[in-house]
PDB file of N, CA and C in Angstrom:
ATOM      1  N   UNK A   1      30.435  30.400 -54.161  1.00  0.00           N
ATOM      2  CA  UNK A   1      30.332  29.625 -52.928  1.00  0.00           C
ATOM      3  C   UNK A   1      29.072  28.758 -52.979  1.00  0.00           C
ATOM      4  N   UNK A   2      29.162  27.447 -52.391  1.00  0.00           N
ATOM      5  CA  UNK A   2      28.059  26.680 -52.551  1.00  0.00           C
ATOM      6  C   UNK A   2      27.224  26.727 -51.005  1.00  0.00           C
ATOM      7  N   UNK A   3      27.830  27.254 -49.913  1.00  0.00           N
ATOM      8  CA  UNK A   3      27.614  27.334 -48.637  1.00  0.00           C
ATOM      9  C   UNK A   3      27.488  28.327 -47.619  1.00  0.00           C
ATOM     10  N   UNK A   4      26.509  28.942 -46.734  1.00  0.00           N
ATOM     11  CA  UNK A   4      27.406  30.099 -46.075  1.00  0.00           C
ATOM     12  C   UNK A   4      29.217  29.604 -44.967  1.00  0.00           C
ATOM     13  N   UNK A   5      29.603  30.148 -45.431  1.00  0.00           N
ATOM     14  CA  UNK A   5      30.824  29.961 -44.335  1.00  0.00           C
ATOM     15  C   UNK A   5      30.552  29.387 -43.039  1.00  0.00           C
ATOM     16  N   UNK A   6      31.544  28.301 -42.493  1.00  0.00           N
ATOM     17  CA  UNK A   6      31.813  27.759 -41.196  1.00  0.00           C
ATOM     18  C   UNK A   6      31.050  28.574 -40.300  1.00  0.00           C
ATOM     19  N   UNK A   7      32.182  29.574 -40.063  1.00  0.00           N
ATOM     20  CA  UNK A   7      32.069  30.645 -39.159  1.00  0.00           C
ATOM     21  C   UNK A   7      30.582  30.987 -38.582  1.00  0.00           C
ATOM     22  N   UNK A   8      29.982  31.494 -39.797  1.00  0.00           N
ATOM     23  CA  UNK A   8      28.649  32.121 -39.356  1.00  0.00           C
ATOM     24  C   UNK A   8      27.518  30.794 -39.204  1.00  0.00           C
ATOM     25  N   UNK A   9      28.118  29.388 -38.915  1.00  0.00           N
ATOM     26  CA  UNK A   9      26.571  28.594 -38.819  1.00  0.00           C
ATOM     27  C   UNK A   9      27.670  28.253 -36.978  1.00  0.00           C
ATOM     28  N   UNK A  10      27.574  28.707 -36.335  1.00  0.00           N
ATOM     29  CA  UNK A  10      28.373  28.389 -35.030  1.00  0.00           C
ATOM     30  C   UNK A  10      27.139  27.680 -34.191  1.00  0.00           C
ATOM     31  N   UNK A  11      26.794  26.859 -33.903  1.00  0.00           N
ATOM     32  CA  UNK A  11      25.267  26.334 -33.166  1.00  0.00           C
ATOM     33  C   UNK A  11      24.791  26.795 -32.296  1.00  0.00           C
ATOM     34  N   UNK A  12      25.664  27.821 -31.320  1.00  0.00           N
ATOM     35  CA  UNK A  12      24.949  29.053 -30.351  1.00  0.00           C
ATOM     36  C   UNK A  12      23.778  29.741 -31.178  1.00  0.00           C
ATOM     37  N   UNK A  13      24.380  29.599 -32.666  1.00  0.00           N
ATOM     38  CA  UNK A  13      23.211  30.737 -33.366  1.00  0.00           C
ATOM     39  C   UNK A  13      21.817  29.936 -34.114  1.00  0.00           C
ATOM     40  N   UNK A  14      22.228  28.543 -34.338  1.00  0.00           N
ATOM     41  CA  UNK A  14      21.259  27.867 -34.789  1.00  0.00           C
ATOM     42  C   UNK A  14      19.645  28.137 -34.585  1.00  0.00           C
ATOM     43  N   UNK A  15      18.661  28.416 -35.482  1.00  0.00           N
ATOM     44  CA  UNK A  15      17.548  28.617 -35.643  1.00  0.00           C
ATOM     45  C   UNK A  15      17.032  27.683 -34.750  1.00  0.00           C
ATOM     46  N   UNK A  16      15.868  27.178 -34.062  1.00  0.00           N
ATOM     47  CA  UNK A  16      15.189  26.120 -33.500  1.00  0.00           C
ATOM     48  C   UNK A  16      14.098  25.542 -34.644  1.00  0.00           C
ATOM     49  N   UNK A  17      13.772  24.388 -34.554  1.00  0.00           N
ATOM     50  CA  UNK A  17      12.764  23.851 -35.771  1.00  0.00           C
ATOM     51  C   UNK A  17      11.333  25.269 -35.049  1.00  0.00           C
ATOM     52  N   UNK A  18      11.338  25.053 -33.750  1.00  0.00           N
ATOM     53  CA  UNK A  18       9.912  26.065 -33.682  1.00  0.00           C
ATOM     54  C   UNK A  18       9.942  27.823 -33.602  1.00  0.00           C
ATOM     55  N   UNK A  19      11.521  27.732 -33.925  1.00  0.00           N
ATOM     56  CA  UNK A  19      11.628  29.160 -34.603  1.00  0.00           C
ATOM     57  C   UNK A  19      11.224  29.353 -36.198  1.00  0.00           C
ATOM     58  N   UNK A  20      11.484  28.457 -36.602  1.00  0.00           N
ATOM     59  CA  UNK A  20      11.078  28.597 -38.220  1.00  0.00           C
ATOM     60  C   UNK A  20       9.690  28.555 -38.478  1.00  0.00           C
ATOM     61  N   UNK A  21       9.493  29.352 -40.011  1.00  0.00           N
ATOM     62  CA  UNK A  21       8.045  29.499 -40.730  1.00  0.00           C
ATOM     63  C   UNK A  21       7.924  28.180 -41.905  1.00  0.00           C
ATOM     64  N   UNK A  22       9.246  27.779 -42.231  1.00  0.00           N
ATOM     65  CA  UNK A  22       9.403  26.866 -43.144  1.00  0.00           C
ATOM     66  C   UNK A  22      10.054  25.326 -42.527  1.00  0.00           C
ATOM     67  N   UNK A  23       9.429  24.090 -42.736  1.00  0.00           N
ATOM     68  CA  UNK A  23      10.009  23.042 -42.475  1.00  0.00           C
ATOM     69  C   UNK A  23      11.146  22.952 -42.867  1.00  0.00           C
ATOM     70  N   UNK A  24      12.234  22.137 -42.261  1.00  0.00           N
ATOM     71  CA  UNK A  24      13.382  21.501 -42.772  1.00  0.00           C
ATOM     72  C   UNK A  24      14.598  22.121 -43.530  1.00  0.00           C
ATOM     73  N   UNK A  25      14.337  23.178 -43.298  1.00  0.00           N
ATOM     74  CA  UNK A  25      15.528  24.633 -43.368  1.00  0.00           C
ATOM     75  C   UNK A  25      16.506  24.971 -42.585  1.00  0.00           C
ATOM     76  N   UNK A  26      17.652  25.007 -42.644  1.00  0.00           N
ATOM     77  CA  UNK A  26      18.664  25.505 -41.872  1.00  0.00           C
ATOM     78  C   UNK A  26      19.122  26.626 -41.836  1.00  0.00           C
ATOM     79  N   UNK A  27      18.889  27.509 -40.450  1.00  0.00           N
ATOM     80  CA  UNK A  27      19.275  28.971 -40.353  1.00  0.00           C
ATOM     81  C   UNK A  27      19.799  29.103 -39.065  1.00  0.00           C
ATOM     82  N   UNK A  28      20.399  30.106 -39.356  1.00  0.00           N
ATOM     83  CA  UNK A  28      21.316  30.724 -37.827  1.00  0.00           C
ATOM     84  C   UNK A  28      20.889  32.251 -37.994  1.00  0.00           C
ATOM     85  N   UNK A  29      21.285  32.524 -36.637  1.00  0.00           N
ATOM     86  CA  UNK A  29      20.630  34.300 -36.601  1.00  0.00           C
ATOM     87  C   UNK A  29      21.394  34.936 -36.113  1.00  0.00           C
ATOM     88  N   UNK A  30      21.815  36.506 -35.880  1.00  0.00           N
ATOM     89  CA  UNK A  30      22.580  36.857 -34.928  1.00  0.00           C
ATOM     90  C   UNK A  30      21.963  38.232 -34.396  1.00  0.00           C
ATOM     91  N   UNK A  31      21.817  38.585 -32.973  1.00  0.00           N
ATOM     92  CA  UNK A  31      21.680  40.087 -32.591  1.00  0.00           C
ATOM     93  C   UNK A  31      21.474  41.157 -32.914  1.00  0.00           C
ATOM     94  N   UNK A  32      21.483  42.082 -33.071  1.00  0.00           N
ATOM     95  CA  UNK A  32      21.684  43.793 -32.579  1.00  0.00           C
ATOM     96  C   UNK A  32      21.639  44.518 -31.607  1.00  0.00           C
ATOM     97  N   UNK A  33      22.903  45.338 -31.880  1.00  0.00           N
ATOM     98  CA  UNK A  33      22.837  45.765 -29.868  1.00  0.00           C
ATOM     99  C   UNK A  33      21.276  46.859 -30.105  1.00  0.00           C
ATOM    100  N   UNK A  34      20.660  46.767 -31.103  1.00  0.00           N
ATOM    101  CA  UNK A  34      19.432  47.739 -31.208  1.00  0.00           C
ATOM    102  C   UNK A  34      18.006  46.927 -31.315  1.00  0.00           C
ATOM    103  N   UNK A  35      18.354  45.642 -30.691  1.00  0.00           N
ATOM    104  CA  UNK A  35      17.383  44.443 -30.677  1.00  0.00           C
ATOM    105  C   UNK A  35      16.682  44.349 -32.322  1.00  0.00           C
ATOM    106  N   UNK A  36      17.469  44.656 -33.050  1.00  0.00           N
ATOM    107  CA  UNK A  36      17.034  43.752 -34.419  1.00  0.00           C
ATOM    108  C   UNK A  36      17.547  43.182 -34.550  1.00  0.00           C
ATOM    109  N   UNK A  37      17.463  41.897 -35.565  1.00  0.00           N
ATOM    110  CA  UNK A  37      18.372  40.354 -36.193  1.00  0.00           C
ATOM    111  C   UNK A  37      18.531  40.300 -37.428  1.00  0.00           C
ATOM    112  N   UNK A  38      19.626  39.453 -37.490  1.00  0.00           N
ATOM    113  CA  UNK A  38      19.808  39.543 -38.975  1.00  0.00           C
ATOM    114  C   UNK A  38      19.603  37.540 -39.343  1.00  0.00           C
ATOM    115  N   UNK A  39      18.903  36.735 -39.823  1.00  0.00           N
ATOM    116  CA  UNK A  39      19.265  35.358 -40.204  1.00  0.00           C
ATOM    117  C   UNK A  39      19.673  34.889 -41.822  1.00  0.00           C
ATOM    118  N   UNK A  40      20.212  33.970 -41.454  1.00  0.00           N
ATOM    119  CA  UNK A  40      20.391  33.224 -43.041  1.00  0.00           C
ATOM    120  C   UNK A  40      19.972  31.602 -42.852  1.00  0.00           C
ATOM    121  N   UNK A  41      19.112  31.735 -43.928  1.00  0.00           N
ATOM    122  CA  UNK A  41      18.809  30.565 -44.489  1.00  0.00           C
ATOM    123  C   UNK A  41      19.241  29.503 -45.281  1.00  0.00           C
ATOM    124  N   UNK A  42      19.457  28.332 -45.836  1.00  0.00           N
ATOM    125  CA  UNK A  42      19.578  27.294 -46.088  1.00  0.00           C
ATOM    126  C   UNK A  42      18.353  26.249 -46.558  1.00  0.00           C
ATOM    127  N   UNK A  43      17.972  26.489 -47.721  1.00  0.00           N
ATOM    128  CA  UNK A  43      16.704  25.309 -48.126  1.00  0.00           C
ATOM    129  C   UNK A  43      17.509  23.844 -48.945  1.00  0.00           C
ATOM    130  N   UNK A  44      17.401  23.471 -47.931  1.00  0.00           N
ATOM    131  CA  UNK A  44      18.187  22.026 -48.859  1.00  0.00           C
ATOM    132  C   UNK A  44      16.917  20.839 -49.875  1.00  0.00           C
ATOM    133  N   UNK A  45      16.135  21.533 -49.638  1.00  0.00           N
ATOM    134  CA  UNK A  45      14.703  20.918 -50.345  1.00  0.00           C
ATOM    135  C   UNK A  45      13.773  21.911 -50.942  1.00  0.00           C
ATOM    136  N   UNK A  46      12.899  21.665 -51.716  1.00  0.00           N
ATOM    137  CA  UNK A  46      11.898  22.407 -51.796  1.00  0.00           C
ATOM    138  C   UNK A  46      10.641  22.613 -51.251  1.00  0.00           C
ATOM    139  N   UNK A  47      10.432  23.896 -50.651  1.00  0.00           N
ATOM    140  CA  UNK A  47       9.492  23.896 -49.593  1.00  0.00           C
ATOM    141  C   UNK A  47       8.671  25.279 -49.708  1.00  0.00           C
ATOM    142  N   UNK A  48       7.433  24.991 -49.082  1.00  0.00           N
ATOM    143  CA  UNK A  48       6.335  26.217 -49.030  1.00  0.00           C
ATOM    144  C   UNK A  48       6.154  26.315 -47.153  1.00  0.00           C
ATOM    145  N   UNK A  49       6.277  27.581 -47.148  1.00  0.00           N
ATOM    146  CA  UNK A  49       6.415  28.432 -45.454  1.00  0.00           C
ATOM    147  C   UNK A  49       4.828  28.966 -45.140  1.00  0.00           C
ATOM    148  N   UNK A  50       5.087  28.658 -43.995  1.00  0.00           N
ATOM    149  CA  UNK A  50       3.227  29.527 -43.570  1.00  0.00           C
ATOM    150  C   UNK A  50       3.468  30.457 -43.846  1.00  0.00           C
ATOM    151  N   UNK A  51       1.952  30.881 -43.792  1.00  0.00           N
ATOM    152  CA  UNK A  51       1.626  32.354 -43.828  1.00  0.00           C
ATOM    153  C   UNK A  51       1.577  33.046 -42.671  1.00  0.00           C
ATOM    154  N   UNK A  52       2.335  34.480 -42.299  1.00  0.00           N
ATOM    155  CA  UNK A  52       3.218  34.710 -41.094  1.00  0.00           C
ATOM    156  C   UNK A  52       3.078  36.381 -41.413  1.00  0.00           C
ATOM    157  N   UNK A  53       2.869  37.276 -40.159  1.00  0.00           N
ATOM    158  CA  UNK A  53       3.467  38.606 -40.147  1.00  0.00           C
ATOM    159  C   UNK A  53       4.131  38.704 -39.387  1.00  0.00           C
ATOM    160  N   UNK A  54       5.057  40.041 -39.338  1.00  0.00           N
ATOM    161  CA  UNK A  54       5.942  40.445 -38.236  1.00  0.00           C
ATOM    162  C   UNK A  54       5.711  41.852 -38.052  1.00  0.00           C
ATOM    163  N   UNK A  55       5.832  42.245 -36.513  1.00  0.00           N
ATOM    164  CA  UNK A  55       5.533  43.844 -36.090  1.00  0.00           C
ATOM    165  C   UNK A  55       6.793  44.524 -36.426  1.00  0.00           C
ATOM    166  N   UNK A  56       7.406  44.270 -37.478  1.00  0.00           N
ATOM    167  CA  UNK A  56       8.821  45.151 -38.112  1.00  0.00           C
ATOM    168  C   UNK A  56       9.000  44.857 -39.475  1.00  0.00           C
ATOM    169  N   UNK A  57       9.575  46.119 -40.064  1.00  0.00           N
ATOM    170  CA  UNK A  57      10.353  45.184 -41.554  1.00  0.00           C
ATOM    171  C   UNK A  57      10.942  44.572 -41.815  1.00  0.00           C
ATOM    172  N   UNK A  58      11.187  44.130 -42.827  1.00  0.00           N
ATOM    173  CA  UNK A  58      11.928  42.643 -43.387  1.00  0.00           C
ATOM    174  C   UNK A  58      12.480  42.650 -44.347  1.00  0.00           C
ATOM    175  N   UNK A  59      13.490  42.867 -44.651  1.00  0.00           N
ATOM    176  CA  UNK A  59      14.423  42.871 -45.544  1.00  0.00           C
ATOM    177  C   UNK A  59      15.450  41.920 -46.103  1.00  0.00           C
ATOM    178  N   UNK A  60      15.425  40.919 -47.255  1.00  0.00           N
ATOM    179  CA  UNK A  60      15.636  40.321 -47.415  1.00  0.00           C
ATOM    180  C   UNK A  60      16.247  40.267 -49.135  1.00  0.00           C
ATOM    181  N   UNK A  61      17.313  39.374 -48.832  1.00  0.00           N
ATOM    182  CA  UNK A  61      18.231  39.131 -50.221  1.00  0.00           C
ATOM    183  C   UNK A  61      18.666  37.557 -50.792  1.00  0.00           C
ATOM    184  N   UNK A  62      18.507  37.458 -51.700  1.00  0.00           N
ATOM    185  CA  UNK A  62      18.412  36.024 -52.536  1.00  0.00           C
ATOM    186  C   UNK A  62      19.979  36.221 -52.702  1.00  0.00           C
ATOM    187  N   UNK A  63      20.516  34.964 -52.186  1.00  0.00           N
ATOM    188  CA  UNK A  63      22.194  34.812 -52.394  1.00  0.00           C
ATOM    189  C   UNK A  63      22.780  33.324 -53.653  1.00  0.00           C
ATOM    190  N   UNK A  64      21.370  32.716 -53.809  1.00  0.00           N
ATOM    191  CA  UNK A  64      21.520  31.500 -54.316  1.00  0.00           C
ATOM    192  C   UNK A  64      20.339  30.900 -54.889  1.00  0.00           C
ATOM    193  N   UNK A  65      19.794  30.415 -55.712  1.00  0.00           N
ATOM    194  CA  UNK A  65      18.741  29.639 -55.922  1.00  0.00           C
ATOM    195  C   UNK A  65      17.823  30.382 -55.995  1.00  0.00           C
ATOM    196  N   UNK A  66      16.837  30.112 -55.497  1.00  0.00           N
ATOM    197  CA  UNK A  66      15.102  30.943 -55.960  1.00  0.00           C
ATOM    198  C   UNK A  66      14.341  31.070 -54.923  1.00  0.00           C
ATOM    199  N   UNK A  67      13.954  32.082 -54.250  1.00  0.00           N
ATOM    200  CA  UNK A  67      12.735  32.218 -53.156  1.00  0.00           C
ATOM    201  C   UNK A  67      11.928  33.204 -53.990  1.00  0.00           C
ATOM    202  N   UNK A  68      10.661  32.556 -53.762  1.00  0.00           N
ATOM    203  CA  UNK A  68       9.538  33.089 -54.083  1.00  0.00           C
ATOM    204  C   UNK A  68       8.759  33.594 -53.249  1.00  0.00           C
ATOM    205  N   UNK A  69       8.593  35.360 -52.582  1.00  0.00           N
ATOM    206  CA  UNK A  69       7.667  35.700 -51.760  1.00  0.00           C
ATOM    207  C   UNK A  69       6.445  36.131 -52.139  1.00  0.00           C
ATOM    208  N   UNK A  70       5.263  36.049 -51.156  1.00  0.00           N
ATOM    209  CA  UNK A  70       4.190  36.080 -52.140  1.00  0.00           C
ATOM    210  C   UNK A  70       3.544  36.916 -50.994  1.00  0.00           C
ATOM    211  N   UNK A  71       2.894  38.196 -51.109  1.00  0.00           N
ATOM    212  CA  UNK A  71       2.094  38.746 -50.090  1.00  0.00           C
ATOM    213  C   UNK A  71       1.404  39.536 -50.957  1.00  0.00           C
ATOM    214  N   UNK A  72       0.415  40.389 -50.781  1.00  0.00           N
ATOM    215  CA  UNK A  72      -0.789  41.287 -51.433  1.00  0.00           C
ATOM    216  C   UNK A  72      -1.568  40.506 -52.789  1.00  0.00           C
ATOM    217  N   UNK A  73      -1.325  39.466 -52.314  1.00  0.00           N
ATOM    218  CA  UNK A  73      -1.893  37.991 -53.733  1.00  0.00           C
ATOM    219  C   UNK A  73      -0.864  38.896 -54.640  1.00  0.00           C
ATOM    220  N   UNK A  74       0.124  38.459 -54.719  1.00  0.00           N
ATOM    221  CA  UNK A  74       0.872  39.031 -55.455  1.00  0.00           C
ATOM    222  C   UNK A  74       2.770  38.476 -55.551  1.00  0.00           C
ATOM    223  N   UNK A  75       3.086  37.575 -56.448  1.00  0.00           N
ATOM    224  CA  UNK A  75       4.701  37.030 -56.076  1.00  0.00           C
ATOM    225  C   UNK A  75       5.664  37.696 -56.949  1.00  0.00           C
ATOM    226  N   UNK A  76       6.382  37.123 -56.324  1.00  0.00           N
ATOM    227  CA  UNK A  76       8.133  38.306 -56.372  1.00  0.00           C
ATOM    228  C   UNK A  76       8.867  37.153 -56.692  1.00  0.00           C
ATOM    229  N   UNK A  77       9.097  36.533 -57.387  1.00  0.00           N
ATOM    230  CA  UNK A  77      10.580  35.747 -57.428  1.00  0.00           C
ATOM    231  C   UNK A  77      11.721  36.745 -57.254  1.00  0.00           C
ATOM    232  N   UNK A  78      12.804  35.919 -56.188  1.00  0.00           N
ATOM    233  CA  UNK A  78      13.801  36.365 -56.178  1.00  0.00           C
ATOM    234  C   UNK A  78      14.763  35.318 -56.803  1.00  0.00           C
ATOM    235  N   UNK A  79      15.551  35.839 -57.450  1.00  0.00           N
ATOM    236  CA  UNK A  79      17.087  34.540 -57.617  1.00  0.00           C
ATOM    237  C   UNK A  79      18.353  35.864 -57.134  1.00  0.00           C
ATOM    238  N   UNK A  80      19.163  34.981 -57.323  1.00  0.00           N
ATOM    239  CA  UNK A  80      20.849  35.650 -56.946  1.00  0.00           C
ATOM    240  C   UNK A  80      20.838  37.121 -56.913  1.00  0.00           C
ATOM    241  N   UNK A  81      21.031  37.587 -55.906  1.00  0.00           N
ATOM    242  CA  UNK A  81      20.831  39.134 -56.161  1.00  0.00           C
ATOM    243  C   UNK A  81      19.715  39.748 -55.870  1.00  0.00           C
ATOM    244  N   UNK A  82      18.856  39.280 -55.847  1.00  0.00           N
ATOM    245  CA  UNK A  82      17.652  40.439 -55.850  1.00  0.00           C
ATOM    246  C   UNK A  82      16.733  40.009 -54.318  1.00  0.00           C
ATOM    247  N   UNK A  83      16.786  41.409 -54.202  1.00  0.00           N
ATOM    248  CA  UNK A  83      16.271  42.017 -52.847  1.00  0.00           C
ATOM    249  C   UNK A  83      14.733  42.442 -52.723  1.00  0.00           C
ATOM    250  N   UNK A  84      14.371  42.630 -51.886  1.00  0.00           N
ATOM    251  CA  UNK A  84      13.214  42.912 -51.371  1.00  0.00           C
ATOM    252  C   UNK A  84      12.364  43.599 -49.932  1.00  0.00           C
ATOM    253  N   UNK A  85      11.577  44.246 -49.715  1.00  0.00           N
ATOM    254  CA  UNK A  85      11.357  44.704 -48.491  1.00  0.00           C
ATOM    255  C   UNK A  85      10.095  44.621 -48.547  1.00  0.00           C
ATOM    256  N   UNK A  86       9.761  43.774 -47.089  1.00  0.00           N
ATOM    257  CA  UNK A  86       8.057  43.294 -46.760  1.00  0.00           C
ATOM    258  C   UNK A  86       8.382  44.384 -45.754  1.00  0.00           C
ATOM    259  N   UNK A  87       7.062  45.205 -46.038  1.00  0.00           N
ATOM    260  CA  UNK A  87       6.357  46.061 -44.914  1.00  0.00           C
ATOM    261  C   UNK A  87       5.977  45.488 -43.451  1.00  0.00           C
ATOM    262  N   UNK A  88       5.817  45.796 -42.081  1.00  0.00           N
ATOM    263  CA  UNK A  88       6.050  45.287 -41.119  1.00  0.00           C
ATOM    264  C   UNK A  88       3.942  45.081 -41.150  1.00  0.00           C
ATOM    265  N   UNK A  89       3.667  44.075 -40.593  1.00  0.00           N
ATOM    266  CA  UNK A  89       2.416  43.790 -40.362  1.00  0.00           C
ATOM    267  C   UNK A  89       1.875  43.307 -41.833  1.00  0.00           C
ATOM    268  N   UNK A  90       2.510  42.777 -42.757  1.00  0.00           N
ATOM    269  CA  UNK A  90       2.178  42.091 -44.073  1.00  0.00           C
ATOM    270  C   UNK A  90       2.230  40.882 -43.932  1.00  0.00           C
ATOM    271  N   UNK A  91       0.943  40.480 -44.498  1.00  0.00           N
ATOM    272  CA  UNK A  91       0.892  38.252 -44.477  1.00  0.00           C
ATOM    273  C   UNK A  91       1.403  38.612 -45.116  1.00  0.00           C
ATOM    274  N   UNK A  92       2.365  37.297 -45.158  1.00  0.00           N
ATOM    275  CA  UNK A  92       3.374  37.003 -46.204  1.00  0.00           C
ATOM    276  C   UNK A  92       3.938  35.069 -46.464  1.00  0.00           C
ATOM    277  N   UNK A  93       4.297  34.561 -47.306  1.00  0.00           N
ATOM    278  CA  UNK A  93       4.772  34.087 -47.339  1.00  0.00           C
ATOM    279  C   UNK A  93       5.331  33.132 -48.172  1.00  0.00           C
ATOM    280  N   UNK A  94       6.330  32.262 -48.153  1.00  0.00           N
ATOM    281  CA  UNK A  94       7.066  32.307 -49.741  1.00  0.00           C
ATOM    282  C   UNK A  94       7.239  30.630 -50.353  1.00  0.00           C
ATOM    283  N   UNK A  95       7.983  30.266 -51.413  1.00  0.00           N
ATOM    284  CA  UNK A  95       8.836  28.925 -51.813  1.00  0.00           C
ATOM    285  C   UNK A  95       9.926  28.921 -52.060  1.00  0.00           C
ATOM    286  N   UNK A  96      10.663  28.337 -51.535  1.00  0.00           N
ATOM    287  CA  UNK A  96      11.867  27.828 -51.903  1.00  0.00           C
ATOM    288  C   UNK A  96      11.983  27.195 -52.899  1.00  0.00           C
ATOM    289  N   UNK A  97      13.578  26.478 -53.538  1.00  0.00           N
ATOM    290  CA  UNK A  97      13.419  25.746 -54.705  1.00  0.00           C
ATOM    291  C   UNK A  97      15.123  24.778 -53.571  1.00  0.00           C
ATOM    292  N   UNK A  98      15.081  23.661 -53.637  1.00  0.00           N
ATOM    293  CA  UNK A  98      16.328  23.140 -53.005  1.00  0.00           C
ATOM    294  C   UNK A  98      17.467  23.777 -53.244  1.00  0.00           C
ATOM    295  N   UNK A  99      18.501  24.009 -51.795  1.00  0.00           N
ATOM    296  CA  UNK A  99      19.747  25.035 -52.633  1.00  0.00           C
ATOM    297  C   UNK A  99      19.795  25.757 -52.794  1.00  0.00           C
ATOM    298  N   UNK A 100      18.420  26.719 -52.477  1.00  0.00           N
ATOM    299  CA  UNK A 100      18.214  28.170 -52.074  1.00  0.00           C
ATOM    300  C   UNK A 100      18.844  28.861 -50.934  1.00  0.00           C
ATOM    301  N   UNK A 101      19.751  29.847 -50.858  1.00  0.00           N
ATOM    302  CA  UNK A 101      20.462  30.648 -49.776  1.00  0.00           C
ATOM    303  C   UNK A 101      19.786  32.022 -49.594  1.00  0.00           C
ATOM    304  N   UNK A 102      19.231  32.378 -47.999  1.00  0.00           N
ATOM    305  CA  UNK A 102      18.603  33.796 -48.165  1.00  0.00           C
ATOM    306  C   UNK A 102      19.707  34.540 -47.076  1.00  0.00           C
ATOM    307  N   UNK A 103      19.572  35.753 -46.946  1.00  0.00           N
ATOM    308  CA  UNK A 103      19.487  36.340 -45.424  1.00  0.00           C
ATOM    309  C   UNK A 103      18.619  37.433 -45.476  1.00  0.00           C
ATOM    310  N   UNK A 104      18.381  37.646 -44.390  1.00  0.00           N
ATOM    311  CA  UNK A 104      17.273  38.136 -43.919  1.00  0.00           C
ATOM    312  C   UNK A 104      17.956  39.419 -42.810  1.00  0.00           C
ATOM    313  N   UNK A 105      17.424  40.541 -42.985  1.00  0.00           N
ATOM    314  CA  UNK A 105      17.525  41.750 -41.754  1.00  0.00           C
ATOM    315  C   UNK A 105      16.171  41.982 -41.642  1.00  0.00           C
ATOM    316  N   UNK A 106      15.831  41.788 -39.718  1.00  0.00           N
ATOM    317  CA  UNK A 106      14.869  42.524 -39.055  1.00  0.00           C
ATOM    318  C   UNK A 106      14.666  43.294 -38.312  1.00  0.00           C
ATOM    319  N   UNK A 107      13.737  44.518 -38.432  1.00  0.00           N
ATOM    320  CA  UNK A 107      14.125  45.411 -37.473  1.00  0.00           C
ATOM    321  C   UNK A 107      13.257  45.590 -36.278  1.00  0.00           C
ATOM    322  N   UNK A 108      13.046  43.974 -35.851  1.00  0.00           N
ATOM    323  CA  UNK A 108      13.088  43.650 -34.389  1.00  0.00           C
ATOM    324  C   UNK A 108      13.697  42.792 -34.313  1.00  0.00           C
ATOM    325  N   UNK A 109      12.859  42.123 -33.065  1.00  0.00           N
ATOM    326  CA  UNK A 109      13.356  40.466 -33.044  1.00  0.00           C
ATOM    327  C   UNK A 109      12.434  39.513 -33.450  1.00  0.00           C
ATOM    328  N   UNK A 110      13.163  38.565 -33.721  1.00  0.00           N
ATOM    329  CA  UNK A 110      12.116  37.726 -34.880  1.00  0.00           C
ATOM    330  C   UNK A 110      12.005  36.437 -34.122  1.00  0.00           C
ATOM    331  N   UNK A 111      13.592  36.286 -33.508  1.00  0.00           N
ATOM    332  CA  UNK A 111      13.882  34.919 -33.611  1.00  0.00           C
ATOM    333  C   UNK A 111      14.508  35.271 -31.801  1.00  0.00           C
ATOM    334  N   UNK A 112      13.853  33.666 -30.664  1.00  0.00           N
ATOM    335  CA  UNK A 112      14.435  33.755 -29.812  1.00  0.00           C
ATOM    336  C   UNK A 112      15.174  32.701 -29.232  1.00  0.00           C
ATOM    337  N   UNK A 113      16.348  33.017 -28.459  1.00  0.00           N
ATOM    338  CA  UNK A 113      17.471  31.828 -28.680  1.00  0.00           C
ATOM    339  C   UNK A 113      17.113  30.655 -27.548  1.00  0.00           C
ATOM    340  N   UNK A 114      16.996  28.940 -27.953  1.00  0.00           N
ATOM    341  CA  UNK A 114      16.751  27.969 -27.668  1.00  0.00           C
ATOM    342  C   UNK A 114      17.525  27.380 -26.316  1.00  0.00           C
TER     343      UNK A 114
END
């Protein structure tokens, strides 16, 4: 697949530009009835994200292309497949490469709807 599916980019769920850590990225998010979220990303460029914590974990999987997370001065390339878990209260933050697909599970809320 070169895309996430129709379905899951529905614009109720659309990310806001001042929800994002990264410029010019396209993501949608969705719920938990246990107030965590789950989002997916879209880097149609190549881009570097602030540096950002969150009061929960973060769990995250490379579906496409290359994200590079970088926290404890220390980077992780991810490509296709490979997963990762940032500890909750960790600076963090990563690169894209254009054409990069992530999603992301949090176990709060990360993201609030526009």
């Amino acid at each position: 697949m070169i895309d996430f599916p129709e379905f899951m980019k529905n614009c109720n769920n659309r990310i806001s530009s001042k929800e994002q850590n990264t410029e010019d990225i396209e993501g949608y998010f969705y719920d938990g009835a246990d107030g965590s979220q789950m989002a997916f990303w879209t880097c149609n460029a190549d881009r570097i994200s602030k540096k950002h914590t969150h009061e929960f974990d973060e769990y995250m999987v490379c579906v496409c292309g290359q994200y590079t997370v970088i926290m404890h001065d220390k980077e992780y390339v991810l490509n296709p497949g490979d997963e990762i878990l940032i500890p909750k209260r960790t600076e963090q933050w990563g690169k894209c490469i254009s054409g990069t697909r992530t999603i992301h599970a949090f176990g709060g809320k990360r993201i609030d709807r526009a």
